[in-house]
C-alpha atoms as a PDB file:
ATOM      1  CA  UNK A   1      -3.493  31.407 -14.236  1.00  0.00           C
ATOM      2  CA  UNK A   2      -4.283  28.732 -17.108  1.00  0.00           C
ATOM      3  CA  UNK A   3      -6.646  26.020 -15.383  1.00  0.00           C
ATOM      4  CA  UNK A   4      -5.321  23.904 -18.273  1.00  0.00           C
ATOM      5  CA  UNK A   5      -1.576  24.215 -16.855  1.00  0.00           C
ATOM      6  CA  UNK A   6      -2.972  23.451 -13.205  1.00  0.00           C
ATOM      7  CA  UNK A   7      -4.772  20.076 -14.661  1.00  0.00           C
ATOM      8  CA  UNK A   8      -1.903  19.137 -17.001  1.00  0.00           C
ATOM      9  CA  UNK A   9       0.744  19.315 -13.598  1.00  0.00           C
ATOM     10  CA  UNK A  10      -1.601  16.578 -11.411  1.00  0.00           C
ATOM     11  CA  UNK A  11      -0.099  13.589 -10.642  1.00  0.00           C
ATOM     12  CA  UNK A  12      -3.260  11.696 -12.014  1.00  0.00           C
ATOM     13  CA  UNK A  13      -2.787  13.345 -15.155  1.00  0.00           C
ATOM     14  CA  UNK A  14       0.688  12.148 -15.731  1.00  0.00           C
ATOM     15  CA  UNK A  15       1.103   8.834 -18.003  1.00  0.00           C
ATOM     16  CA  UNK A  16       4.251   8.650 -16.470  1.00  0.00           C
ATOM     17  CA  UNK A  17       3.028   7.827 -12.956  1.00  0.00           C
ATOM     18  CA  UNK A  18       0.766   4.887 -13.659  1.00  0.00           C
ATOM     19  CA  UNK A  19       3.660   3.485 -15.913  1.00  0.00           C
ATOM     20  CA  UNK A  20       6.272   3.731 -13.117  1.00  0.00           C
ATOM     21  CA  UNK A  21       3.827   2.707 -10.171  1.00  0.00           C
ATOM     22  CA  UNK A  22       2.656  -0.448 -12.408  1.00  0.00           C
ATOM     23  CA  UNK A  23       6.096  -1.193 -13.473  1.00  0.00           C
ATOM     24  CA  UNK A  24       7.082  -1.585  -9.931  1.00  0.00           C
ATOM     25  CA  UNK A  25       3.993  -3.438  -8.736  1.00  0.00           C
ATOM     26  CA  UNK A  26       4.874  -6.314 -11.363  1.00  0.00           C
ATOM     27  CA  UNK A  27       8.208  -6.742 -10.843  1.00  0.00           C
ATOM     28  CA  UNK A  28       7.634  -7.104  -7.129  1.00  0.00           C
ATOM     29  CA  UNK A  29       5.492 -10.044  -7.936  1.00  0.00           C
ATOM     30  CA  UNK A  30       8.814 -11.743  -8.855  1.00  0.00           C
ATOM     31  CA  UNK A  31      10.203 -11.322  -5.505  1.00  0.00           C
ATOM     32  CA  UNK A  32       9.205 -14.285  -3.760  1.00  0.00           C
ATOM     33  CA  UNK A  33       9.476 -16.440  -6.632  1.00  0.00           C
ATOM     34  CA  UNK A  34      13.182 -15.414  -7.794  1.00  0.00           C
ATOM     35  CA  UNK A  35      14.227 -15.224  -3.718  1.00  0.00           C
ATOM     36  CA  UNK A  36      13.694 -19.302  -3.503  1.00  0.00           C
ATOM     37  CA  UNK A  37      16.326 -19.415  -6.254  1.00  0.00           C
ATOM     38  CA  UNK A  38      18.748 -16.713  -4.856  1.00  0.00           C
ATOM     39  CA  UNK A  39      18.303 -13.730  -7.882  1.00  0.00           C
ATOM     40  CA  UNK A  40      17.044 -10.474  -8.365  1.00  0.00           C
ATOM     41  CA  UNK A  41      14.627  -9.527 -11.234  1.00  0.00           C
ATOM     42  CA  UNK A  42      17.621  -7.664 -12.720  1.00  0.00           C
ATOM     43  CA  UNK A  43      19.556 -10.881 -12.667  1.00  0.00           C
ATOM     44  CA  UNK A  44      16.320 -12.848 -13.915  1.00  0.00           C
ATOM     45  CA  UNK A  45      15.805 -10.717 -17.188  1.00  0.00           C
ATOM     46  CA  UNK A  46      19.700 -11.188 -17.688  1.00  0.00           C
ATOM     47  CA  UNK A  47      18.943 -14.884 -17.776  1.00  0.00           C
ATOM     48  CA  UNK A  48      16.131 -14.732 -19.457  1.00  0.00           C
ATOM     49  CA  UNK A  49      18.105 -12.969 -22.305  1.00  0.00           C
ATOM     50  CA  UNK A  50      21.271 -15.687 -21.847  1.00  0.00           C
ATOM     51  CA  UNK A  51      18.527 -18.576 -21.988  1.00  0.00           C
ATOM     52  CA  UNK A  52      16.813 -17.419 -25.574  1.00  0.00           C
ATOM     53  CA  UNK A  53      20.546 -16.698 -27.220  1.00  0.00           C
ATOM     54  CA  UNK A  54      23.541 -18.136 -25.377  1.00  0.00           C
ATOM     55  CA  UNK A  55      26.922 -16.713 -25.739  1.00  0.00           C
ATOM     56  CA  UNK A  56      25.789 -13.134 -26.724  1.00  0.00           C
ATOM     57  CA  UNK A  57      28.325 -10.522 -26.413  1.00  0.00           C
ATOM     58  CA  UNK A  58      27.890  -7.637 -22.928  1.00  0.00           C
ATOM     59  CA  UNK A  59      26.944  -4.838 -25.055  1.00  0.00           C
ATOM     60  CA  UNK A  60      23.721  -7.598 -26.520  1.00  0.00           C
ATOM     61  CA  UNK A  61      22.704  -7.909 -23.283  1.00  0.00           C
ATOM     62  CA  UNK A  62      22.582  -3.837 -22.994  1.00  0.00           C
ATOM     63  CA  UNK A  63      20.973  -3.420 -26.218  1.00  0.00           C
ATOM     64  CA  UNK A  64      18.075  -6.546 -25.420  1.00  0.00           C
ATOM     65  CA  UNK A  65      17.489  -5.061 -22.508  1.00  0.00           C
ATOM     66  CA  UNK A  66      17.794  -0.970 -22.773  1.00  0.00           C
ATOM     67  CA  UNK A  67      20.298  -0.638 -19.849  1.00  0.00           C
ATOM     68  CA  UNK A  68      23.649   0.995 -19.996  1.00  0.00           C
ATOM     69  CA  UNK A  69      26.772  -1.534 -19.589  1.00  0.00           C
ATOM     70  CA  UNK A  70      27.458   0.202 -16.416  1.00  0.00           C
ATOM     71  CA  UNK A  71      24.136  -1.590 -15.048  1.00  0.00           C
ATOM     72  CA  UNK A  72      24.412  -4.811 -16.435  1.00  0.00           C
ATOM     73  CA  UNK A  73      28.201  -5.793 -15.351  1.00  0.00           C
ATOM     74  CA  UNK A  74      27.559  -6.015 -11.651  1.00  0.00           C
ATOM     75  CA  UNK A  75      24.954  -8.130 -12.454  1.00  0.00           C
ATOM     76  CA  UNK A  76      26.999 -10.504 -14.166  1.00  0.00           C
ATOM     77  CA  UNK A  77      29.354 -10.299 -11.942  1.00  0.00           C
ATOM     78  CA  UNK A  78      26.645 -11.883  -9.581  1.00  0.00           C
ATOM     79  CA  UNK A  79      25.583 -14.149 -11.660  1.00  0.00           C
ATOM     80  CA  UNK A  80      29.292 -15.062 -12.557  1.00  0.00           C
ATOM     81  CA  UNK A  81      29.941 -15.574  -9.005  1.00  0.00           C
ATOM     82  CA  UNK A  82      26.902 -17.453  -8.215  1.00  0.00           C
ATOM     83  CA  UNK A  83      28.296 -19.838 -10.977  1.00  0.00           C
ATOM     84  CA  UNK A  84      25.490 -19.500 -13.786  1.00  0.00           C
ATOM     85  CA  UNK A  85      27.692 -17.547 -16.122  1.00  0.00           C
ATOM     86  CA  UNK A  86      31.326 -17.109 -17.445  1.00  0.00           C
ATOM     87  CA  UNK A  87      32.636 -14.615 -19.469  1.00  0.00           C
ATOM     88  CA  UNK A  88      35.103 -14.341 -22.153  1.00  0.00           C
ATOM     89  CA  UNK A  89      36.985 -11.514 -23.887  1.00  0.00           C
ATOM     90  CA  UNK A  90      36.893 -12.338 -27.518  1.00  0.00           C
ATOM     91  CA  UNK A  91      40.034 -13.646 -29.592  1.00  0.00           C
ATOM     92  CA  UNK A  92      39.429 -11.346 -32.382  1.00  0.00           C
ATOM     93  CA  UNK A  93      39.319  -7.772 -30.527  1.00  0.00           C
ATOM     94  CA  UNK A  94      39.847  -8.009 -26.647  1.00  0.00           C
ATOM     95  CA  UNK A  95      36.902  -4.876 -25.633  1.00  0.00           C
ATOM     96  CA  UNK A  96      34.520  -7.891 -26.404  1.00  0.00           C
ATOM     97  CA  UNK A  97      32.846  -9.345 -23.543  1.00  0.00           C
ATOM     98  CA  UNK A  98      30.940 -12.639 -24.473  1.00  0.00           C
ATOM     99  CA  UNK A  99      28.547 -13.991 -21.913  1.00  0.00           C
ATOM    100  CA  UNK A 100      28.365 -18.022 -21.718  1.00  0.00           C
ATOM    101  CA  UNK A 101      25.944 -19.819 -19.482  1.00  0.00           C
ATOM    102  CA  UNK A 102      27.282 -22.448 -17.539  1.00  0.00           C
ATOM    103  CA  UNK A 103      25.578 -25.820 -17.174  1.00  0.00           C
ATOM    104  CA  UNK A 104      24.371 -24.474 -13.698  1.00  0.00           C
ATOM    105  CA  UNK A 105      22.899 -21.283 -15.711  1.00  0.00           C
ATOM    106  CA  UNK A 106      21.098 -23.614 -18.238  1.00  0.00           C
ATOM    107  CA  UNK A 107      19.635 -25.628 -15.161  1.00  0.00           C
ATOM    108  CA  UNK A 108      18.723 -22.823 -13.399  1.00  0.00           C
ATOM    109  CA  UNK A 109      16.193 -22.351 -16.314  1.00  0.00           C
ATOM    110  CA  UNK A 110      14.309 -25.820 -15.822  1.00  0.00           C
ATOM    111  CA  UNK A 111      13.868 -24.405 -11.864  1.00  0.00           C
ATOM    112  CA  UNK A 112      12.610 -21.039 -13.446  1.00  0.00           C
ATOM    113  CA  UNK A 113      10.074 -22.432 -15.793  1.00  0.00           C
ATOM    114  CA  UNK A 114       7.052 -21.538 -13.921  1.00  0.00           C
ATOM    115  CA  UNK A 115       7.460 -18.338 -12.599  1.00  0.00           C
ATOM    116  CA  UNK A 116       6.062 -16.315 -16.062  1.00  0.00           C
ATOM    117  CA  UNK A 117       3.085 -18.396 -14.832  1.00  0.00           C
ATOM    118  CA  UNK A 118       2.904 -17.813 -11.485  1.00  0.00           C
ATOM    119  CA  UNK A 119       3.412 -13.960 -11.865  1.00  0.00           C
ATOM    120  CA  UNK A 120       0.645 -13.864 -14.644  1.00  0.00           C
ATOM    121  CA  UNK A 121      -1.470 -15.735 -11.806  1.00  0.00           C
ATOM    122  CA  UNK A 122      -1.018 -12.663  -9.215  1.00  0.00           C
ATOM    123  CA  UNK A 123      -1.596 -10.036 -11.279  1.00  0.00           C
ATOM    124  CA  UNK A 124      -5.304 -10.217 -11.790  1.00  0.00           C
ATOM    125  CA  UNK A 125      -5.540  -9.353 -15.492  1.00  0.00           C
ATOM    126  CA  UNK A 126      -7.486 -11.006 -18.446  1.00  0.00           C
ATOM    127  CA  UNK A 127      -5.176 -12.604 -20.636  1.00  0.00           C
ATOM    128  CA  UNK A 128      -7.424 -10.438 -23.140  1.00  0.00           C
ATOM    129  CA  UNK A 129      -6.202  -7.007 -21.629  1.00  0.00           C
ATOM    130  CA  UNK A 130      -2.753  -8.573 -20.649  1.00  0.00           C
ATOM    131  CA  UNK A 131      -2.250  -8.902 -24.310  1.00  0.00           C
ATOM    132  CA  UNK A 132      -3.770  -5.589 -25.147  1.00  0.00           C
ATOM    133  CA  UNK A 133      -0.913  -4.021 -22.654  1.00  0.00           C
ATOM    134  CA  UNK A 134       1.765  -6.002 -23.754  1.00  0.00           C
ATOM    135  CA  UNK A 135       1.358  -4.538 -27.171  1.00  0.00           C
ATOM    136  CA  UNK A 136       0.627  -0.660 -26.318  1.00  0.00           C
ATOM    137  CA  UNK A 137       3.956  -1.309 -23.638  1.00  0.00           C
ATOM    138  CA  UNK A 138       5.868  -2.363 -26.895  1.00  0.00           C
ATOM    139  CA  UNK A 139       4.292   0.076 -29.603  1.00  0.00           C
ATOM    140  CA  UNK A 140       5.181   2.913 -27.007  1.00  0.00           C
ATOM    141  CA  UNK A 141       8.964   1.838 -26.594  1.00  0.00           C
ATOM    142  CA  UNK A 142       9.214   1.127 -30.039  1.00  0.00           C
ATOM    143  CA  UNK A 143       7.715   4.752 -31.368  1.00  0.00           C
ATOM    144  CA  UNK A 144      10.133   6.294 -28.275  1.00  0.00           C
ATOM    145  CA  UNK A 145      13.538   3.938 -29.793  1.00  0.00           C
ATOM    146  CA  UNK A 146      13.453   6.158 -33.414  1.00  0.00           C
END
């Protein structure tokens, strides 16, 4: 048997793993901060989208944030029902969902303000190499989108 084929199937030698396993570790560091205000980090990147471009349309909100619109209308629902969000079919051509913040939702955002800070706090990374990742992390989905 090919040693190569026996190194190339260890977990350690998978990009994959670290990527999944450090994607996870981050986004728990949200926990704690988005549980004192009642979301999930689902429901947190939702926001985040609503709070840089209010009034975007479902399928926006699917496309900002690569998930399917089968993942991303529960969450509004949630949102919706938790009063930070209202939704309107469009007068022009009714299978268009827009997405409004409510003045609740744009609140929400002042009580939000610190937690990119506080995350970047726990994760014990130069802001040198946090950069460096940030751009790799963005390079690689944007070589994987074409």
């Amino acid at each position: 048997m090919n040693n190569n084929y026996v190194e190339k199937m260890k977990l350690a030698n998978q990009l994959c793993f670290p990527l999944y396993a450090a994607a996870r570790s981050v986004t728990n560091k949200y926990t704690p901060f988005l549980k004192s205000l009642g979301l999930t980090y689902t429901q947190y990147i939702v926001l985040l989208v609503l709070w840089e471009k209010d009034g975007i349309t479902v399928g926006e909100i699917c496309e900002r944030l690569l998930l399917d619109n089968g993942t991303v209308s529960p969450l509004l629902k949630k949102l919706q029902q938790a009063g930070y969000v209202e939704k309107h079919r469009s007068t022009e051509d009714d299978r268009i969902v827009n997405v409004i913040l409510t003045e609740e939702g744009r609140k929400l955002q002042e009580r939000a303000k610190n937690i990119p800070d506080m995350v970047a706090d726990c994760l014990n990374l130069p802001a040198d190499k946090a950069e460096k990742l940030y751009s790799l992390l963005y390079e690689l989905l944007e070589n994987n989108e074409k």
